[in-house]
Protein backbone atom coordinates (compact mmCIF):
# COMPACT_ATOMS: atom_id res chain seq x y z
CA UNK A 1 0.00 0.00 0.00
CA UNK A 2 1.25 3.59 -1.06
CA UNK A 3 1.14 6.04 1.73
CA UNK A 4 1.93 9.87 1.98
CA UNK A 5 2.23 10.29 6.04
CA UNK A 6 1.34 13.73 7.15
CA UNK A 7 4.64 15.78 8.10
CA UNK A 8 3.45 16.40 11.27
CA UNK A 9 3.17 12.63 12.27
CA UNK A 10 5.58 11.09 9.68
CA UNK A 11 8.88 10.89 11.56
CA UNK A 12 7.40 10.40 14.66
CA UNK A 13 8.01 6.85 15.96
CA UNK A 14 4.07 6.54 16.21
CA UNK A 15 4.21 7.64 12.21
CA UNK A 16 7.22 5.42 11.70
CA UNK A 17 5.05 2.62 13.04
CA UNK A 18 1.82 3.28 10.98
CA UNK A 19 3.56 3.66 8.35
CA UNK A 20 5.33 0.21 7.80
CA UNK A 21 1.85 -1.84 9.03
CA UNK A 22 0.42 0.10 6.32
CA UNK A 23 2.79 -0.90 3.30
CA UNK A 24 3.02 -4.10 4.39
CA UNK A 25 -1.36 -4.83 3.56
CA UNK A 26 -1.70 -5.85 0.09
CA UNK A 27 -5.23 -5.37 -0.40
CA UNK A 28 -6.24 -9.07 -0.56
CA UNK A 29 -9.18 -9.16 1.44
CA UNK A 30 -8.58 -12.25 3.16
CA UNK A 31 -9.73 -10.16 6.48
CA UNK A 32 -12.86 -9.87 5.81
CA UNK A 33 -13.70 -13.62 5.90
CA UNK A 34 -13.28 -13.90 9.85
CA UNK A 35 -14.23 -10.41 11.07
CA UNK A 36 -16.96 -10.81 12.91
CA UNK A 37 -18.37 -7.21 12.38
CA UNK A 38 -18.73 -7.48 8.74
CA UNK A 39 -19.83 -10.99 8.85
CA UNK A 40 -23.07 -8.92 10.83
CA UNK A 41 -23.29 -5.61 9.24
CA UNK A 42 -21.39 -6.36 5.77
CA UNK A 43 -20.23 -3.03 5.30
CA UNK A 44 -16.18 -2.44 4.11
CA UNK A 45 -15.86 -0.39 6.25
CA UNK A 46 -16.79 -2.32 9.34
CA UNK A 47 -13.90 -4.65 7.99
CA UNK A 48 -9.90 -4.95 8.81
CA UNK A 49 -9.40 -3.48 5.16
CA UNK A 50 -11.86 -1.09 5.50
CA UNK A 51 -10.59 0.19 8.68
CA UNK A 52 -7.20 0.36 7.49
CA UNK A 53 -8.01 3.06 4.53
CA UNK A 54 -9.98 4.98 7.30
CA UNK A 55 -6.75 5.00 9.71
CA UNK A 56 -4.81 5.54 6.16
CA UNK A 57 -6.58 8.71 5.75
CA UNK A 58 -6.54 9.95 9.12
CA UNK A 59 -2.91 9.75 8.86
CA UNK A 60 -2.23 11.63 5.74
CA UNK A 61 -3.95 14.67 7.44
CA UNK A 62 -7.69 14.07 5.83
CA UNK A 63 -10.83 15.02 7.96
CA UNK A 64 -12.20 12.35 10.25
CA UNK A 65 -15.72 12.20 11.39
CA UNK A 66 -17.72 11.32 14.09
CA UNK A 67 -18.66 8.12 11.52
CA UNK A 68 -14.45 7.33 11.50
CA UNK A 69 -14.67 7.13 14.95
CA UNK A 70 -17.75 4.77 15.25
CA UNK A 71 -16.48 2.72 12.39
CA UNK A 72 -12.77 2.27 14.46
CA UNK A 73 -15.00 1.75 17.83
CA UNK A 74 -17.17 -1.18 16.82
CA UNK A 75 -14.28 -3.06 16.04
CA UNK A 76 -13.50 -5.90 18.42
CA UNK A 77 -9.39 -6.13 18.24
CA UNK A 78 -10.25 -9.68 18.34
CA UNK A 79 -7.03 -10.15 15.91
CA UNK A 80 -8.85 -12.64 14.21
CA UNK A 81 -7.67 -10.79 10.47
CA UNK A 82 -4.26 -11.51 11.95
CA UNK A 83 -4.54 -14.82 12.23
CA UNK A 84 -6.19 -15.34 8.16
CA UNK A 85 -3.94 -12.23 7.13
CA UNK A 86 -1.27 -13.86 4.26
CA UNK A 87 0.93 -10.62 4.97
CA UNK A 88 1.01 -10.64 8.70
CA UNK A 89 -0.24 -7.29 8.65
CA UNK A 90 -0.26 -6.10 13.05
CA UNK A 91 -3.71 -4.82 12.52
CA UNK A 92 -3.97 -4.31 16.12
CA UNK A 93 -1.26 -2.06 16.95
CA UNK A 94 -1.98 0.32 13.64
CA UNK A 95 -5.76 0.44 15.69
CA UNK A 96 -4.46 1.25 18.58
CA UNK A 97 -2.50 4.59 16.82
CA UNK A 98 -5.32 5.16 14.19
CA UNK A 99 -8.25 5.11 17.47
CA UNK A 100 -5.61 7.92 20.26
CA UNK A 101 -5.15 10.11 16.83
CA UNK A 102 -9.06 10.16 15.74
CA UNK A 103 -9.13 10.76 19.63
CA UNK A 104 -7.33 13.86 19.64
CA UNK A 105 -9.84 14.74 16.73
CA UNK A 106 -13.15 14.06 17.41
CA UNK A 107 -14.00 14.63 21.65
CA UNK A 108 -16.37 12.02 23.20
CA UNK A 109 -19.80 13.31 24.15
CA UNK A 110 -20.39 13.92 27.65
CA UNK A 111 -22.35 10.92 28.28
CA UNK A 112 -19.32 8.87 26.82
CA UNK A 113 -16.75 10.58 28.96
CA UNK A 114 -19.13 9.65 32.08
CA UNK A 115 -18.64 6.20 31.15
CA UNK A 116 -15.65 5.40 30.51
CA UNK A 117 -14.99 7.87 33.16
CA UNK A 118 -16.71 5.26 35.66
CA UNK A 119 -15.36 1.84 33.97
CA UNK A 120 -11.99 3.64 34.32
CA UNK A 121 -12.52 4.64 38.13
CA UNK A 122 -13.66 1.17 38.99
CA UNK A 123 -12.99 -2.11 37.50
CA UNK A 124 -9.43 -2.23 37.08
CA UNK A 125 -9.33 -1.68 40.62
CA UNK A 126 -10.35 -5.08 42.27
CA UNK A 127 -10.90 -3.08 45.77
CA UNK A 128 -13.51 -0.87 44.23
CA UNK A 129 -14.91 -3.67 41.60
CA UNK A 130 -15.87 -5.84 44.56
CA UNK A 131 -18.21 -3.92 46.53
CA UNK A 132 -19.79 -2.38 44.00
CA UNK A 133 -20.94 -5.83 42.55
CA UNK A 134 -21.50 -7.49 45.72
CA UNK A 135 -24.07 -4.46 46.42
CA UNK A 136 -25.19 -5.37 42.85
CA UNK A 137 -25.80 -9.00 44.08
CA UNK A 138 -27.65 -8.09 47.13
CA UNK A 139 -30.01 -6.55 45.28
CA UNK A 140 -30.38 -8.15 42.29
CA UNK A 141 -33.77 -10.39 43.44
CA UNK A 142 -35.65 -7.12 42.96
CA UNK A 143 -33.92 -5.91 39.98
CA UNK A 144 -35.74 -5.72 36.67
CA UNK A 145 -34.62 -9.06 34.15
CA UNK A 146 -32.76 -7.01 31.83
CA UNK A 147 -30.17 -5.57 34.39
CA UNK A 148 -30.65 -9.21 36.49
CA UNK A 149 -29.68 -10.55 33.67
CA UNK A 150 -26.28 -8.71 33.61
CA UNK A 151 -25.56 -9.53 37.31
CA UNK A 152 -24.17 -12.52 37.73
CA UNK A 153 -24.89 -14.79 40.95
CA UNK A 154 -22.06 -14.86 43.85
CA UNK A 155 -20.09 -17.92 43.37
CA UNK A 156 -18.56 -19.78 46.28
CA UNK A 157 -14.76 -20.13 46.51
CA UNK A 158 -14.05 -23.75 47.66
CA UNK A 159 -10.46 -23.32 49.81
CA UNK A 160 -8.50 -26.38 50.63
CA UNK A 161 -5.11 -26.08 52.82
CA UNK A 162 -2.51 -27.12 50.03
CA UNK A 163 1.21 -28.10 50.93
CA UNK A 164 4.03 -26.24 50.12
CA UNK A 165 5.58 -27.45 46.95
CA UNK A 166 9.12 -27.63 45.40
CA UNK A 167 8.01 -25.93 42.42
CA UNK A 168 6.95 -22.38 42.51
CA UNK A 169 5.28 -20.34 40.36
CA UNK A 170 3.12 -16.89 40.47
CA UNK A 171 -0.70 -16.46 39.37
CA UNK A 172 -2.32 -13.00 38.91
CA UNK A 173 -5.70 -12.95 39.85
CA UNK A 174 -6.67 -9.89 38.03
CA UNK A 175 -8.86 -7.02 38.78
CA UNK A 176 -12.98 -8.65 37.83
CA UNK A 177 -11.74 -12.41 38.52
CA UNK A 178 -11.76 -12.10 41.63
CA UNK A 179 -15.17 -11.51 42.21
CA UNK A 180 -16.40 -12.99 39.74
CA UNK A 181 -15.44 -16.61 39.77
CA UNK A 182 -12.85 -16.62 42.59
CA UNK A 183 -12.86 -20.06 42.24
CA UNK A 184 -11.05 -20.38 39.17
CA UNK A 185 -8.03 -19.74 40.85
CA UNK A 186 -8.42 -21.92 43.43
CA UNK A 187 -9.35 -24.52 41.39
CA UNK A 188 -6.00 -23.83 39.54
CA UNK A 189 -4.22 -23.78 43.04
CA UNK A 190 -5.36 -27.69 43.71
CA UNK A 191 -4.93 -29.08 40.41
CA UNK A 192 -1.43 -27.61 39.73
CA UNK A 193 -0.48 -28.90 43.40
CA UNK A 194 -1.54 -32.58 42.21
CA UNK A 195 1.49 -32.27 40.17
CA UNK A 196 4.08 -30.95 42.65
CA UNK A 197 3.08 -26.85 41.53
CA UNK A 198 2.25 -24.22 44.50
CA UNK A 199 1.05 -20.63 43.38
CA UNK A 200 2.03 -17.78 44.89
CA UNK A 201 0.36 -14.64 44.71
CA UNK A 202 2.08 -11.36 44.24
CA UNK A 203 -0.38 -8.51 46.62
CA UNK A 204 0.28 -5.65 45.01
CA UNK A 205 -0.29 -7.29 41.47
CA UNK A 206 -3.69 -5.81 40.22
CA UNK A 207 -5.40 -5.05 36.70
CA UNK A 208 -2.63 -6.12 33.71
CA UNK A 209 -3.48 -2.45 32.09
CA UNK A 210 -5.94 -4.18 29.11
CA UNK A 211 -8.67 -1.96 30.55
CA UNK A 212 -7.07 1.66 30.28
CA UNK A 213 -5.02 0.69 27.75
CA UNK A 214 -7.70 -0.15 25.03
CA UNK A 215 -9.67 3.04 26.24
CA UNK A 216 -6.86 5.14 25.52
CA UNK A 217 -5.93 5.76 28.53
CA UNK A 218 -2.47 4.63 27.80
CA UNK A 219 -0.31 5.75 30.48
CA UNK A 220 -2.53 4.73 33.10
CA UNK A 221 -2.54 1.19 31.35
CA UNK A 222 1.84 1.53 31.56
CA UNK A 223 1.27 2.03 34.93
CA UNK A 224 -0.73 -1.07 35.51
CA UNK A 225 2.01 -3.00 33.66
CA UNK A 226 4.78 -1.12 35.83
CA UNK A 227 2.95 -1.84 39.32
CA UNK A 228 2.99 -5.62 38.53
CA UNK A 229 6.21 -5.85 37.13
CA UNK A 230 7.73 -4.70 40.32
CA UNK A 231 5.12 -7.03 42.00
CA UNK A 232 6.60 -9.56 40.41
CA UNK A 233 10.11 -8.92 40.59
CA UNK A 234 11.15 -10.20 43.75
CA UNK A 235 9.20 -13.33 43.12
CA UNK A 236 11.40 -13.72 39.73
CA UNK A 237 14.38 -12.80 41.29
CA UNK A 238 14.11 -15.76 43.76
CA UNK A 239 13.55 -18.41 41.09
CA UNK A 240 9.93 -18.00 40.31
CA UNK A 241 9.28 -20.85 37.24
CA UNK A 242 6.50 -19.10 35.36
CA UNK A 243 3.73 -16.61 36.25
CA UNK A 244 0.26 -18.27 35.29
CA UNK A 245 -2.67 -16.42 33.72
CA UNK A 246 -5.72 -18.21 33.89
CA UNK A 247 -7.41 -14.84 31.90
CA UNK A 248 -6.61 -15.08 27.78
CA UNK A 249 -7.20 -11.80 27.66
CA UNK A 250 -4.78 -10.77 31.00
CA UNK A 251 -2.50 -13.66 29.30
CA UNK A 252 -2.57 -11.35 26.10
CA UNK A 253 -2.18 -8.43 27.50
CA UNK A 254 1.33 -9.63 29.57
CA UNK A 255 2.84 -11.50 27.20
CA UNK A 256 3.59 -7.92 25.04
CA UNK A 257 4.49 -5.98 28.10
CA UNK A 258 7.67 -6.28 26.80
CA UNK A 259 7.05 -4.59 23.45
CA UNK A 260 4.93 -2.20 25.22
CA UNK A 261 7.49 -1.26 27.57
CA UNK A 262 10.49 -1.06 24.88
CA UNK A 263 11.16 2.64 25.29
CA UNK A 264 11.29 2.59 28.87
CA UNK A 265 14.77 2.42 30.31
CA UNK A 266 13.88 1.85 33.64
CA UNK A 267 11.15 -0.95 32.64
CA UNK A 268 12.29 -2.18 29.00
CA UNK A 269 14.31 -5.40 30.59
CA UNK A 270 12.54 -5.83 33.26
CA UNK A 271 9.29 -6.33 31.43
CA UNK A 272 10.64 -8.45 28.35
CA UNK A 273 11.53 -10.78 31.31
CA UNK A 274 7.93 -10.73 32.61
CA UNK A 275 6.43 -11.44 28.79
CA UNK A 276 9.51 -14.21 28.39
CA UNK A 277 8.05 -15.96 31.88
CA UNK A 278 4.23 -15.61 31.37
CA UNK A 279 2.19 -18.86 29.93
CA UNK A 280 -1.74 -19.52 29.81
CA UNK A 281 -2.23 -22.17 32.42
CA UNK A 282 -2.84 -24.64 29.29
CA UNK A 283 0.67 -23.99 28.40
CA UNK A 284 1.74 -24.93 31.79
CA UNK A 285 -0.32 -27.82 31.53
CA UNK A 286 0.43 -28.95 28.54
CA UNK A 287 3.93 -29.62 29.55
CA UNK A 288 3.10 -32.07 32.65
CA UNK A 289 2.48 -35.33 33.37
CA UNK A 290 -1.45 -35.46 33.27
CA UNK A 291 -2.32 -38.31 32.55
CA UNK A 292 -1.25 -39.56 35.96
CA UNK A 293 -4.20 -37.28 37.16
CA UNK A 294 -6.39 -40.36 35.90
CA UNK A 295 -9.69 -38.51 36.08
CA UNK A 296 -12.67 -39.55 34.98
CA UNK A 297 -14.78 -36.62 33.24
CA UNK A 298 -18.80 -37.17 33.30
CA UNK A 299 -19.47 -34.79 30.74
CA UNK A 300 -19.48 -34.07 27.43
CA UNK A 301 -17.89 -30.57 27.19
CA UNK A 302 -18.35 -27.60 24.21
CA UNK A 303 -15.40 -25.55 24.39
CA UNK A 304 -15.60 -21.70 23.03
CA UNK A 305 -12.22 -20.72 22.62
CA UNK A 306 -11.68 -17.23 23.44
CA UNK A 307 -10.08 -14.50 20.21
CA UNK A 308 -7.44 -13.56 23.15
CA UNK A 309 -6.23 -17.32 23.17
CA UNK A 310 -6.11 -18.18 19.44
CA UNK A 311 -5.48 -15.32 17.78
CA UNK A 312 -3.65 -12.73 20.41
CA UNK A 313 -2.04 -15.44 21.53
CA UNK A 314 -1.72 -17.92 18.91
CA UNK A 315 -2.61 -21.13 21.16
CA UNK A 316 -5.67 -22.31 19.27
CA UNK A 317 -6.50 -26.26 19.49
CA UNK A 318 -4.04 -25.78 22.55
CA UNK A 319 -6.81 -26.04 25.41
CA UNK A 320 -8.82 -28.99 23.56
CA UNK A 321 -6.02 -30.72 22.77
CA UNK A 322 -5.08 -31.02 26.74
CA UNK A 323 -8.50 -31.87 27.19
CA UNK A 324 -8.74 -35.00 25.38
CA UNK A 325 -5.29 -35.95 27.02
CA UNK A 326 -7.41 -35.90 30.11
CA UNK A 327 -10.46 -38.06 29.04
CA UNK A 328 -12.99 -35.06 28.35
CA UNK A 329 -15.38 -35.57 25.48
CA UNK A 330 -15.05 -32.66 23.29
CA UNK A 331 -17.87 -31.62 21.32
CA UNK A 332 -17.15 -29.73 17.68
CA UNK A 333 -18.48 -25.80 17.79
CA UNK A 334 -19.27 -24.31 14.17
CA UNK A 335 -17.21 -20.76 13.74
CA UNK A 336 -15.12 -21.36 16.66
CA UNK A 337 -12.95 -18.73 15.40
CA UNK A 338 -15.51 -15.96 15.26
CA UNK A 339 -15.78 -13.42 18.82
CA UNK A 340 -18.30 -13.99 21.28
CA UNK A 341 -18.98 -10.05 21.67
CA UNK A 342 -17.29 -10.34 24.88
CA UNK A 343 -13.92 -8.45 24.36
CA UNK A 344 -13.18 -6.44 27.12
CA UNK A 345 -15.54 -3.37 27.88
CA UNK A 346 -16.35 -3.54 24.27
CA UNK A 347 -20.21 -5.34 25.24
CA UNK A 348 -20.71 -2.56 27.55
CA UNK A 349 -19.89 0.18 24.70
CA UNK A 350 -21.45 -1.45 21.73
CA UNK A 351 -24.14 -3.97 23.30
CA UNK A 352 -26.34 -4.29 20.21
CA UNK A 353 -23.24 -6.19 18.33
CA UNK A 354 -22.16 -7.83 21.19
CA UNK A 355 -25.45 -8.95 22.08
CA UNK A 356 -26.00 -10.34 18.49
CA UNK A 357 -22.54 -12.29 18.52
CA UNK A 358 -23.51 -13.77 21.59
CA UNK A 359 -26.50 -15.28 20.58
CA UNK A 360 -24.79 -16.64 17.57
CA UNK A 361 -22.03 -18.01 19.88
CA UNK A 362 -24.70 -19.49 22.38
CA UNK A 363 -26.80 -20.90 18.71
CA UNK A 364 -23.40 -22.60 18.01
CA UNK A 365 -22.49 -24.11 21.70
CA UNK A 366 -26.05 -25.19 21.80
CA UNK A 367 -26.09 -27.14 18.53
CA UNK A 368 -22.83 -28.80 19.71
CA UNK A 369 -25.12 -31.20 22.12
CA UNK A 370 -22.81 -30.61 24.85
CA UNK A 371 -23.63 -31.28 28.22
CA UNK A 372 -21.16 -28.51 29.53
CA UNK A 373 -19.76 -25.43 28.23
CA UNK A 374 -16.71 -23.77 28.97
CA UNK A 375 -13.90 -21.05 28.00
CA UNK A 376 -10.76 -19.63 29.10
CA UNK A 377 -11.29 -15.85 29.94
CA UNK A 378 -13.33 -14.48 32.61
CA UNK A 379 -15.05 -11.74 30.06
CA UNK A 380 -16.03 -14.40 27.74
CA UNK A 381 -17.97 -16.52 30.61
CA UNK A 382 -19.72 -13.53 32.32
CA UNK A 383 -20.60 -12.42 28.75
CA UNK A 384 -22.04 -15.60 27.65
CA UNK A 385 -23.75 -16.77 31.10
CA UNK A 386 -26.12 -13.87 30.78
CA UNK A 387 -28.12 -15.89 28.13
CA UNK A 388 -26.93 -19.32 28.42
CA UNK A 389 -29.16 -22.33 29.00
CA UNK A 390 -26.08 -24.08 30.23
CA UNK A 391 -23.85 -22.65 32.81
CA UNK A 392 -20.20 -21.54 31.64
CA UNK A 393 -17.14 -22.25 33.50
CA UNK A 394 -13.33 -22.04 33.48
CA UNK A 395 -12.37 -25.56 31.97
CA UNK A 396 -10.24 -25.79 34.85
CA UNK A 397 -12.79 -26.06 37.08
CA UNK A 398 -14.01 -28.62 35.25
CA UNK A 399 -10.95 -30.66 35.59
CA UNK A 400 -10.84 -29.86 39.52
CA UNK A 401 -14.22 -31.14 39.85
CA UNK A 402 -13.49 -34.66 38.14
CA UNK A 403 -10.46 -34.51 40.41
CA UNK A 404 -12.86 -34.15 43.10
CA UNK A 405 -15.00 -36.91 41.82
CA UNK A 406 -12.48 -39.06 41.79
């Protein structure tokens, strides 16, 4: 692709960047196969490609709209394009600079501000996020269905006294997680210490920085990454193996602090050591003796495979695959590579497509005949439990319970 860079950007490192992502698209239109906004609203421009001219022209100093803005907003950064695109084109970074420069251009409307003023006050902060949906809870019995709905039920958190083991690694828990389904953790905790594993949590580890970062808040979202790095960092320097995500999406987001963090000279090292020792928990997994587990699933299980796993993260098949090591019964889901509508805050911004990729993802897990469903990212299950006729779980709480059973 032929660019012209406005002067004012061009030989910026931000223009630098666009720049090369841009030349390196060829047009093909492989994208627009696996975006999940087109497949709904079949519109260019609700497409990788099409989003790419906008960001284009946005960059070579032409007018952007209100409608550039939208069009850039309803995408999902699920990175599925990445993952069909023949050029390896990092659509998701050239979003990220294409979104903060419309940003400087077009200001949010007041009610917009308000609300990303209040997701940004309170759930990357697991001390706030916790009160404010255990009040949520209490009252939910009396709540209309719409915002019941949208509330999901207090789960218990089953602790068990675990021994010390020779083999150490850390676990984040996150900022939502937490209070959400603080059991996947612990679930985590007791199957990883079947096989010689104990967990260690870092205290002042919070929110990985997804949240601010992806509302372009970005230095907030460096901080994030910067608080748990030096949460971390006496844990690493004493030998720490890995540090376990059971989040996709928190696993996403840490395994590029590193090339987040490149320009810092205080962080730069420190954080490619972070990305270098992070693994989804079916990484971990994946590399241990399981079968001696010798569990005996009762279910038949539909697994939805969250965009943060296979495409940010390039592990897709890698959660199934462990699965049937372990006995499950894996049922087949049609357009497993399309986006739930979870993806961060984005159902909470643009519920009318999340809402109808949900369903579609809920159509799919339902036609599987499944007796269970499950995923691997906390936004994904609280997403798709609001309409569910199954309940949705962490598949490693499924393995802990046929632990349990055994």
């Amino acid at each position: 692709m032929q660019t012209n860079i406005a002067e004012h950007i061009k030989y910026s490192p931000l223009g630098r960047e666009a720049d090369a992502i841009l030349r390196k698209c060829v047009h093909c239109g492989f994208c627009l196969a696996t975006c999940p906004t087109y497949s709904v609203r079949k519109n260019e421009l609700e497409s990788p490609r099409g989003r790419i001219y906008l960001i284009k022209e946005a960059l070579e100093g032409k007018p952007v709209t209100a409608s550039t803005q939208q069009h850039l907003d309803s995408c999902l950064n699920c990175r599925s394009c990445e993952t069909t695109c023949p050029a390896s084109v990092p659509y998701h970074r050239l979003l990220e600079i294409g979104t903060q420069i419309v940003e400087q251009e077009i200001p949010r409307s007041l009610q917009q501000k308000a609300l990303r003023r209040a997701i940004l006050t309170v759930l990357p902060y697991r001390s706030r996020f916790t009160p404010v949906l255990r009040t949520a809870q209490l009252l939910r019995p009396v709540l209309p269905k719409r915002l019941k709905d949208k509330i999901p039920a207090k789960q218990p958190t089953h602790v068990q006294h675990l021994n010390a083991q020779t083999r150490k690694m850390l676990i984040l828990d996150g900022c939502v997680q937490p209070a959400l389904a603080p059991d996947i953790n612990a679930a985590t905790a007791r199957v990883l210490a079947k096989l010689g594993i104990s967990l260690q949590t870092a205290k002042k580890a919070g929110c990985c920085g997804a949240i601010s970062y992806h509302l372009n808040q970005r230095s907030d979202g460096l901080n994030f990454m910067r608080q748990n790095i030096d949460a971390w960092w006496p844990y690493i320097e004493d030998g720490c193996e890995a540090i376990v995500m059971t989040a996709s999406g928190c696993g996403t987001t840490v395994k590029e602090y590193g090339d987040l963090l490149k320009n810092d000279p205080l962080y730069a090292k420190k954080a490619a050591r972070v990305s270098s020792l992070t693994r989804d928990l079916s990484e971990i997994l994946s590399q241990e003796p399981v079968e001696q587990l010798n569990i005996q699933p009762p279910t038949s299980i539909a697994f939805q495979c969250p965009c943060s796993l296979q495409h940010g993260q390039g592990l897709s098949g890698h959660v199934e695959q462990l699965l049937r090591r372990l006995g499950f019964a894996l049922k087949p889901v049609a357009d497993g590579h399309i986006c739930c509508g979870s993806a961060g805050t984005y159902s909470i911004f643009q519920p009318e497509l999340a809402h109808e990729l949900r369903d579609k993802k809920l159509k799919a897990l339902k036609a599987s005949n499944a007796e269970t469903y499950t995923s691997a990212n906390i936004g994904c299950i609280a997403h798709l439990s609001e309409h569910s006729d199954k309940p949705v779980q962490h598949w490693i709480q499924l393995v802990d319970a046929a632990l349990s059973n055994n």
